[in-house]
Protein backbone atom coordinates (compact mmCIF):
# COMPACT_ATOMS: atom_id res chain seq x y z
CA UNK A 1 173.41 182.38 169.71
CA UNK A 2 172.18 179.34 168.25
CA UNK A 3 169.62 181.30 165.74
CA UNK A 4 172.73 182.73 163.86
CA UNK A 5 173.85 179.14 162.17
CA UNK A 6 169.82 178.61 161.33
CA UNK A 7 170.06 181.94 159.30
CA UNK A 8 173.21 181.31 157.82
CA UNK A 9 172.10 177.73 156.98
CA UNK A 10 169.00 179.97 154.67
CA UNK A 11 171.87 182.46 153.19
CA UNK A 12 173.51 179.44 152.46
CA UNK A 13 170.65 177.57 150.86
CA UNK A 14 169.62 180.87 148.93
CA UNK A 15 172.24 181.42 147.34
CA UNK A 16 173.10 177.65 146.37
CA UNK A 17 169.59 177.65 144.66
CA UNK A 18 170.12 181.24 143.16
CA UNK A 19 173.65 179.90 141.44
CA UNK A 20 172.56 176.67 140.61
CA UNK A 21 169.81 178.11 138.67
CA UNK A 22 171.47 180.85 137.30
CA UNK A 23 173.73 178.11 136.41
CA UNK A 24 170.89 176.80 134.36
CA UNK A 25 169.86 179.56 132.93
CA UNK A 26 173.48 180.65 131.46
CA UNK A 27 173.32 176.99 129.82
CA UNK A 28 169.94 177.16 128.36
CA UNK A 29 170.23 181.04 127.17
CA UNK A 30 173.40 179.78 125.59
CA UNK A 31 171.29 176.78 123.73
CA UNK A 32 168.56 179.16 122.76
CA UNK A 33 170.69 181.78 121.21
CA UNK A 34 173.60 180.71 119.30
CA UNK A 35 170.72 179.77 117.22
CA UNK A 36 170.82 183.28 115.82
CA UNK A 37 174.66 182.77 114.95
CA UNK A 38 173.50 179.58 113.51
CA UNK A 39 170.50 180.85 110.99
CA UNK A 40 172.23 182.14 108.30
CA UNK A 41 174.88 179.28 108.14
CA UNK A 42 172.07 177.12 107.71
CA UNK A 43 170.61 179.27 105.37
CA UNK A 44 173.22 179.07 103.38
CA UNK A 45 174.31 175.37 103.32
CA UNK A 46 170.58 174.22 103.22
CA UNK A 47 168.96 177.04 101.03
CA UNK A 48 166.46 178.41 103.17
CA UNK A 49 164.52 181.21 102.42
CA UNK A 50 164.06 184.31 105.01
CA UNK A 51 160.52 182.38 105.67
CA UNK A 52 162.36 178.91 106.86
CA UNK A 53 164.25 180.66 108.56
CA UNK A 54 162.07 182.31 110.79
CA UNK A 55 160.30 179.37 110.72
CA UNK A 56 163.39 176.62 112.07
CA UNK A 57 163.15 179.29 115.18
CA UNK A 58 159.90 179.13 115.69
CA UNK A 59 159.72 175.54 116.08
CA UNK A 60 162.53 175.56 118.55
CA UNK A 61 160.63 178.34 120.51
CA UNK A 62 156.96 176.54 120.14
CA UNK A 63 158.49 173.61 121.43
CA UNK A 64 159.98 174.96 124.67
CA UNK A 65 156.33 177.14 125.09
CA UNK A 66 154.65 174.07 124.66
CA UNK A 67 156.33 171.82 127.17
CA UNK A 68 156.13 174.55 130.05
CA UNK A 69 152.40 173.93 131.53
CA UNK A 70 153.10 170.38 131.65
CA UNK A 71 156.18 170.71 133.26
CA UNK A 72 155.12 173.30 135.87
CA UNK A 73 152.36 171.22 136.79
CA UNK A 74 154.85 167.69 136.61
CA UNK A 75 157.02 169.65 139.80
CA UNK A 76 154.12 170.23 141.92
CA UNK A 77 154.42 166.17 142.04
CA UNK A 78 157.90 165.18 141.36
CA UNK A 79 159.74 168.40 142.20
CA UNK A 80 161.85 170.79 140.38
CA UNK A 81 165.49 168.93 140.62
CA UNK A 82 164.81 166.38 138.55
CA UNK A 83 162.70 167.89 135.74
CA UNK A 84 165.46 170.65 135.02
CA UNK A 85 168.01 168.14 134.90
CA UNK A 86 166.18 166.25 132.87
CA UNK A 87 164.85 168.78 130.28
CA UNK A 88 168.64 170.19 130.34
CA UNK A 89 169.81 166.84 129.21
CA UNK A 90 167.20 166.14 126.36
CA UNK A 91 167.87 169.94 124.95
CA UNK A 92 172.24 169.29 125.28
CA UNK A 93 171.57 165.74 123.58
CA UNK A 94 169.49 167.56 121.07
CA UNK A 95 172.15 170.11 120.52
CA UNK A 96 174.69 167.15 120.16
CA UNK A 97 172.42 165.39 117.46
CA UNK A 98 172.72 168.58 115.36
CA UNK A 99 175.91 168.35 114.82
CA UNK A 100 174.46 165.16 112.23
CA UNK A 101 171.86 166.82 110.67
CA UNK A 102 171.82 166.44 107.06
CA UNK A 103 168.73 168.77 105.91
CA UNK A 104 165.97 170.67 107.33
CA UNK A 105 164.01 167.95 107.77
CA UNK A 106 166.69 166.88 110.55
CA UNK A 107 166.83 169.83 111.70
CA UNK A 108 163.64 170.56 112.68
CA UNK A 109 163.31 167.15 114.41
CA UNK A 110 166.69 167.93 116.30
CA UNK A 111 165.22 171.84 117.11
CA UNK A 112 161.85 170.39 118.29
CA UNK A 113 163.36 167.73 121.02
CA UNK A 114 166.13 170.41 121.90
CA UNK A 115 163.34 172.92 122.48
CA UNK A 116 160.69 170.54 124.53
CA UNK A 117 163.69 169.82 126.84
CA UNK A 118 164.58 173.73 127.31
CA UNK A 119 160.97 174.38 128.44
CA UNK A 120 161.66 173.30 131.60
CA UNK A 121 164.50 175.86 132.58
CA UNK A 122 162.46 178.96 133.08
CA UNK A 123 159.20 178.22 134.88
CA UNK A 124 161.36 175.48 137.36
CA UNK A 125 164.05 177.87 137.65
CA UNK A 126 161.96 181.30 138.32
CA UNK A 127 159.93 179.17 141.00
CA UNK A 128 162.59 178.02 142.75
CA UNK A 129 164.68 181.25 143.03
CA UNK A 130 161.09 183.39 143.69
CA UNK A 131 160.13 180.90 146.64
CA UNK A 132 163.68 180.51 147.99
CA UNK A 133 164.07 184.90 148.64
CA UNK A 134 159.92 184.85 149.59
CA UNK A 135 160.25 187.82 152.45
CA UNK A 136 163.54 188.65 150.95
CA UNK A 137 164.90 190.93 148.40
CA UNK A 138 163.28 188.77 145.99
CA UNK A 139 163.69 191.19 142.70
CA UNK A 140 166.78 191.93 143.32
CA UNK A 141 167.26 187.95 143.06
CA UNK A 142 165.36 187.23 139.99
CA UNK A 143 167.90 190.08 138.72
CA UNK A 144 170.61 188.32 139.06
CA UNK A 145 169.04 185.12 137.59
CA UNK A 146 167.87 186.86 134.24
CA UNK A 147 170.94 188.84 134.30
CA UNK A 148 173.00 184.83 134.10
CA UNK A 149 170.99 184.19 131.30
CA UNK A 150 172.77 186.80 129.33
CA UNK A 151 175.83 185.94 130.54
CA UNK A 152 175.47 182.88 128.63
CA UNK A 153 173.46 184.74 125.35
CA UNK A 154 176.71 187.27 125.47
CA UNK A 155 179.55 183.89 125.95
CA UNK A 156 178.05 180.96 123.70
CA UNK A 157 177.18 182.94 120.74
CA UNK A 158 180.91 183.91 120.61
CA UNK A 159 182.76 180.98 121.86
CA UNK A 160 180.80 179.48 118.99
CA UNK A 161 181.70 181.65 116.51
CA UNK A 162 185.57 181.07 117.47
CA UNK A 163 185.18 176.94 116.88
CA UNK A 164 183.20 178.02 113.55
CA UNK A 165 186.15 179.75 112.19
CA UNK A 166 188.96 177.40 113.36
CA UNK A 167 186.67 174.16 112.52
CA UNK A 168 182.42 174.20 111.42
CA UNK A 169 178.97 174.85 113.05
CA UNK A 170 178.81 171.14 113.92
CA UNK A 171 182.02 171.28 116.02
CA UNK A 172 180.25 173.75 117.91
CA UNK A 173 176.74 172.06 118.64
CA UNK A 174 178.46 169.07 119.90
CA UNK A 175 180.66 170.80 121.84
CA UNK A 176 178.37 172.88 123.67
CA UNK A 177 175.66 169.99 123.50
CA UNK A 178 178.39 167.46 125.99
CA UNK A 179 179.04 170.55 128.24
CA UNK A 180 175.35 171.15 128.47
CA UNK A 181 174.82 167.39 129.70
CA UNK A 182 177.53 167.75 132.22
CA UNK A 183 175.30 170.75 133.59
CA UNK A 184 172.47 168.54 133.54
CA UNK A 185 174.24 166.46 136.19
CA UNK A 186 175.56 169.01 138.25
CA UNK A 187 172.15 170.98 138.34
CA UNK A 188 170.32 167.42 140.09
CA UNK A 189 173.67 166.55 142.28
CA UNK A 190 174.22 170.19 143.81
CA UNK A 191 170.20 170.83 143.94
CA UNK A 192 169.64 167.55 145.59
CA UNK A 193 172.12 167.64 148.21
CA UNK A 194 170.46 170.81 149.21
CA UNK A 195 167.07 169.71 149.74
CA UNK A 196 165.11 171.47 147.06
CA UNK A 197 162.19 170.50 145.90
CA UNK A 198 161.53 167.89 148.57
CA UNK A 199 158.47 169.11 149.35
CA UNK A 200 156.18 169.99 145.95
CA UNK A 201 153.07 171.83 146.61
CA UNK A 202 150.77 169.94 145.46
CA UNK A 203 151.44 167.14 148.39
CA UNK A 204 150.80 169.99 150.58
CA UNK A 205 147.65 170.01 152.58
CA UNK A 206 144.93 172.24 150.11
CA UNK A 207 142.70 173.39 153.20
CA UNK A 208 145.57 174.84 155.25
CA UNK A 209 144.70 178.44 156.10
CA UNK A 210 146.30 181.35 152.74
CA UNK A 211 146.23 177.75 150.44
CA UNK A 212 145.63 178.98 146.95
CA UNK A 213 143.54 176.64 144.20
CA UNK A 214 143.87 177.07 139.85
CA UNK A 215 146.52 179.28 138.83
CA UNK A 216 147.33 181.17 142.03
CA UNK A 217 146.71 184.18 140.36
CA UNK A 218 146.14 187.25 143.30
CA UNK A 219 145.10 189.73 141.10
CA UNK A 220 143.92 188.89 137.14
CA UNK A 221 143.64 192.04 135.97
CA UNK A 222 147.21 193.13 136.98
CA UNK A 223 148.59 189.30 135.18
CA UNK A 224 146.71 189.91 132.52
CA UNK A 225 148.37 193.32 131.76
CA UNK A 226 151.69 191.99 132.54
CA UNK A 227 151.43 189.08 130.55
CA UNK A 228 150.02 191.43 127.52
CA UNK A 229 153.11 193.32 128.00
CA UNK A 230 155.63 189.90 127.89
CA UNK A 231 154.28 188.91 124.72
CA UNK A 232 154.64 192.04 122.35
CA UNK A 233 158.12 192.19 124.66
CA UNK A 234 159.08 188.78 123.79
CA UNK A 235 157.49 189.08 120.02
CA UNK A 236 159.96 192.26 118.89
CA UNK A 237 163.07 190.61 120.81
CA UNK A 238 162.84 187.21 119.47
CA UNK A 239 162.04 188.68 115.73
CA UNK A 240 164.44 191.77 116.27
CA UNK A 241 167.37 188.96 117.11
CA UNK A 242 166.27 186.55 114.72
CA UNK A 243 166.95 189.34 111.71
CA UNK A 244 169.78 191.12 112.90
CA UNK A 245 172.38 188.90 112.03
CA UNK A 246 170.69 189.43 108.31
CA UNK A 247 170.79 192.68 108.09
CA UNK A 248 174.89 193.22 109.89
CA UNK A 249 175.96 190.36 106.63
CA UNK A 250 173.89 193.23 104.07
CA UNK A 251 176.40 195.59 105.68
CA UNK A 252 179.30 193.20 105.62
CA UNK A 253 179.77 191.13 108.37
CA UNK A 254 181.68 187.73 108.35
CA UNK A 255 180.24 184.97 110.63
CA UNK A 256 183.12 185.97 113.63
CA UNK A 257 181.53 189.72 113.34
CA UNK A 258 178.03 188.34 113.38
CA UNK A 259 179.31 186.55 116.69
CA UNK A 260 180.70 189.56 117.87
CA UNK A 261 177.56 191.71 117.63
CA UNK A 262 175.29 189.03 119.20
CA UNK A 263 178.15 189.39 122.10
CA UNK A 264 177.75 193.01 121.87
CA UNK A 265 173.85 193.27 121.91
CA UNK A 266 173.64 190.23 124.90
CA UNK A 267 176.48 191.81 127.03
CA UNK A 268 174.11 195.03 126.71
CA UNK A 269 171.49 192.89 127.95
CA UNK A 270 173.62 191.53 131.09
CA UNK A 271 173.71 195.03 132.13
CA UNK A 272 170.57 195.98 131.35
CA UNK A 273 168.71 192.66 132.95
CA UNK A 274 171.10 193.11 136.11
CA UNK A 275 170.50 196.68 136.31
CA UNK A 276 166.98 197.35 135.47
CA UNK A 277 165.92 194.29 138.35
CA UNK A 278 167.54 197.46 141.02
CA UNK A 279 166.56 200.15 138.83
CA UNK A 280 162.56 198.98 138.81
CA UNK A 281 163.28 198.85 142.77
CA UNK A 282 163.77 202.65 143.23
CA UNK A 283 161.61 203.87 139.97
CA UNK A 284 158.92 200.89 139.89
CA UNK A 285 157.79 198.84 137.01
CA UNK A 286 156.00 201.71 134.78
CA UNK A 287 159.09 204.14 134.66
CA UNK A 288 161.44 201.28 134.10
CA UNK A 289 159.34 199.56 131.63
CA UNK A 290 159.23 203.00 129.47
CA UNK A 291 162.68 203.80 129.57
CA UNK A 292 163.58 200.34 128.11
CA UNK A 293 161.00 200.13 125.11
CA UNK A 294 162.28 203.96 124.12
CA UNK A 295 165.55 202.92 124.12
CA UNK A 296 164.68 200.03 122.39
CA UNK A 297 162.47 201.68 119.75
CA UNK A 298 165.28 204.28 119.39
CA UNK A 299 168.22 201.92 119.10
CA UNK A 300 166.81 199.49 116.17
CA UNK A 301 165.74 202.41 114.49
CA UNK A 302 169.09 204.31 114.19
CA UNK A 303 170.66 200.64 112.88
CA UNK A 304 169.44 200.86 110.12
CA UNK A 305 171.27 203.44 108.11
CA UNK A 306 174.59 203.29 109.84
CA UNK A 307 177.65 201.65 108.27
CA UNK A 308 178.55 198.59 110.36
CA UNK A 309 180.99 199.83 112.44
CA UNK A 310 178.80 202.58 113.84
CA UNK A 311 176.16 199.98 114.37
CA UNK A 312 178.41 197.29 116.24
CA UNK A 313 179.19 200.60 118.58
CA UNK A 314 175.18 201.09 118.83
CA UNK A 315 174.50 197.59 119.92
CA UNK A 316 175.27 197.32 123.19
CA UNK A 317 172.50 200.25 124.33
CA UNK A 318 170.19 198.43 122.15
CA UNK A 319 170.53 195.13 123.86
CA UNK A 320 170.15 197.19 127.50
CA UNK A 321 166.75 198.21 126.09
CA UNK A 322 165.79 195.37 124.56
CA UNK A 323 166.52 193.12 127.47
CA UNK A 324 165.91 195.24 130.46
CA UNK A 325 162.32 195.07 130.05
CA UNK A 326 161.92 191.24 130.08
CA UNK A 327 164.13 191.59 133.25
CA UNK A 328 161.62 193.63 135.04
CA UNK A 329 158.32 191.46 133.61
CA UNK A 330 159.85 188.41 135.25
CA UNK A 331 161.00 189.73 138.61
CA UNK A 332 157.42 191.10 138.90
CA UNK A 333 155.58 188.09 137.81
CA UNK A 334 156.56 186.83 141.71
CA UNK A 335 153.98 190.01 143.04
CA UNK A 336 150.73 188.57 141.16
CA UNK A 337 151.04 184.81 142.42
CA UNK A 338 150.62 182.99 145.47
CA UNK A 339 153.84 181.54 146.60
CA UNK A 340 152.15 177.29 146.22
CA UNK A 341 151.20 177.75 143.02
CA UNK A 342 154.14 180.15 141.59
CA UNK A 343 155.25 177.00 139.18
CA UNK A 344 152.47 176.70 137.51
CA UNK A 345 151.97 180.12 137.63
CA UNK A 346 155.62 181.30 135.99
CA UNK A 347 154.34 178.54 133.48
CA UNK A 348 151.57 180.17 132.31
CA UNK A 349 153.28 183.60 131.41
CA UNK A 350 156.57 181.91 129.97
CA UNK A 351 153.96 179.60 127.79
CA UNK A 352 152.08 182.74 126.13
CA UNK A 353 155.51 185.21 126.14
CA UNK A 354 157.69 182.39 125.02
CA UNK A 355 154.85 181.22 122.40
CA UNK A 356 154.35 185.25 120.75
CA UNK A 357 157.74 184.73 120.29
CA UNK A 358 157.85 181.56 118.55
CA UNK A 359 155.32 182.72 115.88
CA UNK A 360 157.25 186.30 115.24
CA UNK A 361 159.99 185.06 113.51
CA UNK A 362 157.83 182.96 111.10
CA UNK A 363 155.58 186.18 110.18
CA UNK A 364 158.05 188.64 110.13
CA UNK A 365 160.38 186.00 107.73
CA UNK A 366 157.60 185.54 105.75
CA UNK A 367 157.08 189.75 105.62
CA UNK A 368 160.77 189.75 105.22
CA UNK A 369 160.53 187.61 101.36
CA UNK A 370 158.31 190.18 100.53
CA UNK A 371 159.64 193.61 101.45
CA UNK A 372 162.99 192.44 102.99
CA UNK A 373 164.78 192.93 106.03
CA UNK A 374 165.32 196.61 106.53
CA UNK A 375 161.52 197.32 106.05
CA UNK A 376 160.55 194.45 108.51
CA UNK A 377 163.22 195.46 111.36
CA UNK A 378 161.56 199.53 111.40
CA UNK A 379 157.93 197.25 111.77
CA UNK A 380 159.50 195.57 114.54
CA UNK A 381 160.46 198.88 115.86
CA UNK A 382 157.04 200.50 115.52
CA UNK A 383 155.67 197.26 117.46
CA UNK A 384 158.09 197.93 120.45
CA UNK A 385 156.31 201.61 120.78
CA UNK A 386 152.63 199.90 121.72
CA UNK A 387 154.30 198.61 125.23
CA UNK A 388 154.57 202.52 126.42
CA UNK A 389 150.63 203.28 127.11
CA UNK A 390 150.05 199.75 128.29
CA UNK A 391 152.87 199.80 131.00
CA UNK A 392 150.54 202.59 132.45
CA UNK A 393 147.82 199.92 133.16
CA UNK A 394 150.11 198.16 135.39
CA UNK A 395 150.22 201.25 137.85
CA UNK A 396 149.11 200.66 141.54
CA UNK A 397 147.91 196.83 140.15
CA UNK A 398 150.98 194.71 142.43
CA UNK A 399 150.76 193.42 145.75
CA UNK A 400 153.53 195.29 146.78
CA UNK A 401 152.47 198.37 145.00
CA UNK A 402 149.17 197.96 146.81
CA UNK A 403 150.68 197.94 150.00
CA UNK A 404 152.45 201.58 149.15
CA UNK A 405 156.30 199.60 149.33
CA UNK A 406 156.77 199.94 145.54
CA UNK A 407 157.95 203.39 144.56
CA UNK A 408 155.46 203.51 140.86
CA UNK A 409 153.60 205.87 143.03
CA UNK A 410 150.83 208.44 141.26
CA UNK A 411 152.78 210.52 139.41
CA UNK A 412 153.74 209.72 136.10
């Protein structure tokens, strides 16, 4: 009798950790992507050009790649708690400071603080939630936690766009910015009264038996693909997003529509991240990973002759491709890495998907003042197709597909 409060004292503790993160995640999402409700306002009352444009995201997204190594290495030390809280305060401060920006000078200050802070969500966050559910049904779990993460891509985008037409984009960075710091102090209350992060691996003792040294990484040539795979992934979403706002105001859109179809495209992506985590449990990674990118490939390139309407209705599948994918990448990532060094380790593949997409929307903006939107959003379709043959190499390359439990199997 006494073992059944010890295992509901774990189902407790998991699923504290699981919402606190997701928690996190639904606020940082939210940061990262009413940025694409944001661009062409800013465009517009700054006079950017399609190339600034791209480029204001960029920063934003170099910035939170940047800051990831450092920070997965700072919570082998200090711990995860207190990082995210931290980094979840600079980015809401950040976010609160826009709403004083006078130019694009200021803005790319602002971007470039707000973005250092974010980097800390996803690597501190995936860790946590991947070592927490360790023996359990730990895709399933990272599921859930990407699927959060659109929650808040599907909610902020449009609760901003709601305070822009009743008051102005500044209204709406402050206002998200002070609920993001209360967040901030919720995330290190509730996190440490649990006892996370008490323990950081690096105080652990290195020459205890299955203790891992570098990067943890259990099989390279398996990461490697995977990590090839999150950065073209990551690339075509981040430039896709970045561009469709653009192309629904060509076809007519108000700012409240252009809301609306970033609610549209992320509630897609909810389902798709929250499904496709299951789905890739029954069909493995290589079927999962194809049906996204066709849908994908499929959905952005039937956008762009439809009338609006027709395209608002499209949306939704094309955000279930164009997030499932990334939803599958990152509950795998888990498989490749040894559980002490999975911080660093989620690090390292955030840093390089999170950095391809950082640069994308500053090339494809710049291709965009040449040969204009359209054009560049079938290019970003095309680049979507090169994921098919290489999720092929990831076949039979997981621990768990190695040990015959994950259902990729032989025979596609």
């Amino acid at each position: 009798m006494a073992a059944v409060p010890e295992v509901n004292a774990v189902d407790r503790t998991r699923r504290t950790i699981l919402g606190t993160c997701s928690g996190a995640h639904f606020i940082h999402d939210g940061f990262s992507d009413v940025l694409y409700l944001l661009l062409p306002l800013w465009q517009s009352e700054f006079g950017l050009s399609l190339t600034q444009v791209g480029m204001v995201r960029s920063l934003y997204s170099g910035a939170m790649a940047t800051t990831q190594l450092p920070i997965g290495f700072l919570s082998e030390r200090w711990g995860e708690p207190r990082l995210l809280s931290l980094g979840t305060a600079i980015t809401a401060l950040g976010f609160i400071a826009l709403g004083l920006a006078g130019g694009l000078a200021a803005l790319i200050a602002l971007l470039l603080l707000a973005g250092a802070g974010s980097g800390a969500q996803h690597p501190l966050c995936a860790s946590l939630v991947s070592k927490t559910y360790e023996g359990g049904p730990q895709r399933a779990a990272l599921g859930i936690y990407n699927f959060s993460g659109d929650l808040g891509k599907m909610a902020v985008p449009l609760f901003a766009a709601l305070i822009i037409s009743e008051l102005n984009w500044r209204a709406s960075t402050v206002g998200y910015g002070t609920m993001g710091l209360l967040g901030a102090l919720a995330i290190l209350l509730i996190l440490a009264s649990s006892g996370t992060g008490d323990a950081p691996a690096s105080k652990r003792d290195s020459s205890a038996p299955g203790t891992h040294v570098g990067w943890g990484i259990q099989n390279p040539r398996g990461f490697s693909c995977l990590v090839l795979i999150g950065i073209l992934d990551s690339a075509s979403r981040t430039a896709f997003l970045t561009f469709l706002p653009f192309l629904l105001i060509d076809k007519g859109a108000d700012v409240e529509t252009v809301g609306l179809a970033l609610a549209l495209v992320f509630g897609g992506g909810a389902a798709g991240k929250f499904f496709c985590g299951f789905l890739a449990e029954r069909l493995g990674i290589v079927r999962t990973v194809i049906v996204t990118e066709m849908i994908t490939c499929g959905g952005i390139a039937l956008l762009l002759p439809l009338p609006l309407v027709a395209a608002l209705a499209l949306l939704p599948l094309v955000g279930l491709g164009l997030n499932g994918t990334s939803s599958v990448l990152y509950g795998s990532v888990a498989e490749f890495l040894a559980p002490e060094r999975r911080s660093r380790g989620f690090s390292l593949f955030y840093t390089l998907g999170i950095g391809a997409g950082a640069v994308s929307p500053f090339l494809f903006g710049s291709l965009g003042d040449r040969i204009g939107v359209e054009p560049v959003l079938a290019i970003i379709a095309a680049l979507v197709l090169i994921i098919v043959p290489l999720a092929f190499l990831l076949r039979g390359n997981s621990h768990r597909q190695r040990m015959n439990d994950d259902p990729v199997g032989g025979d596609m």
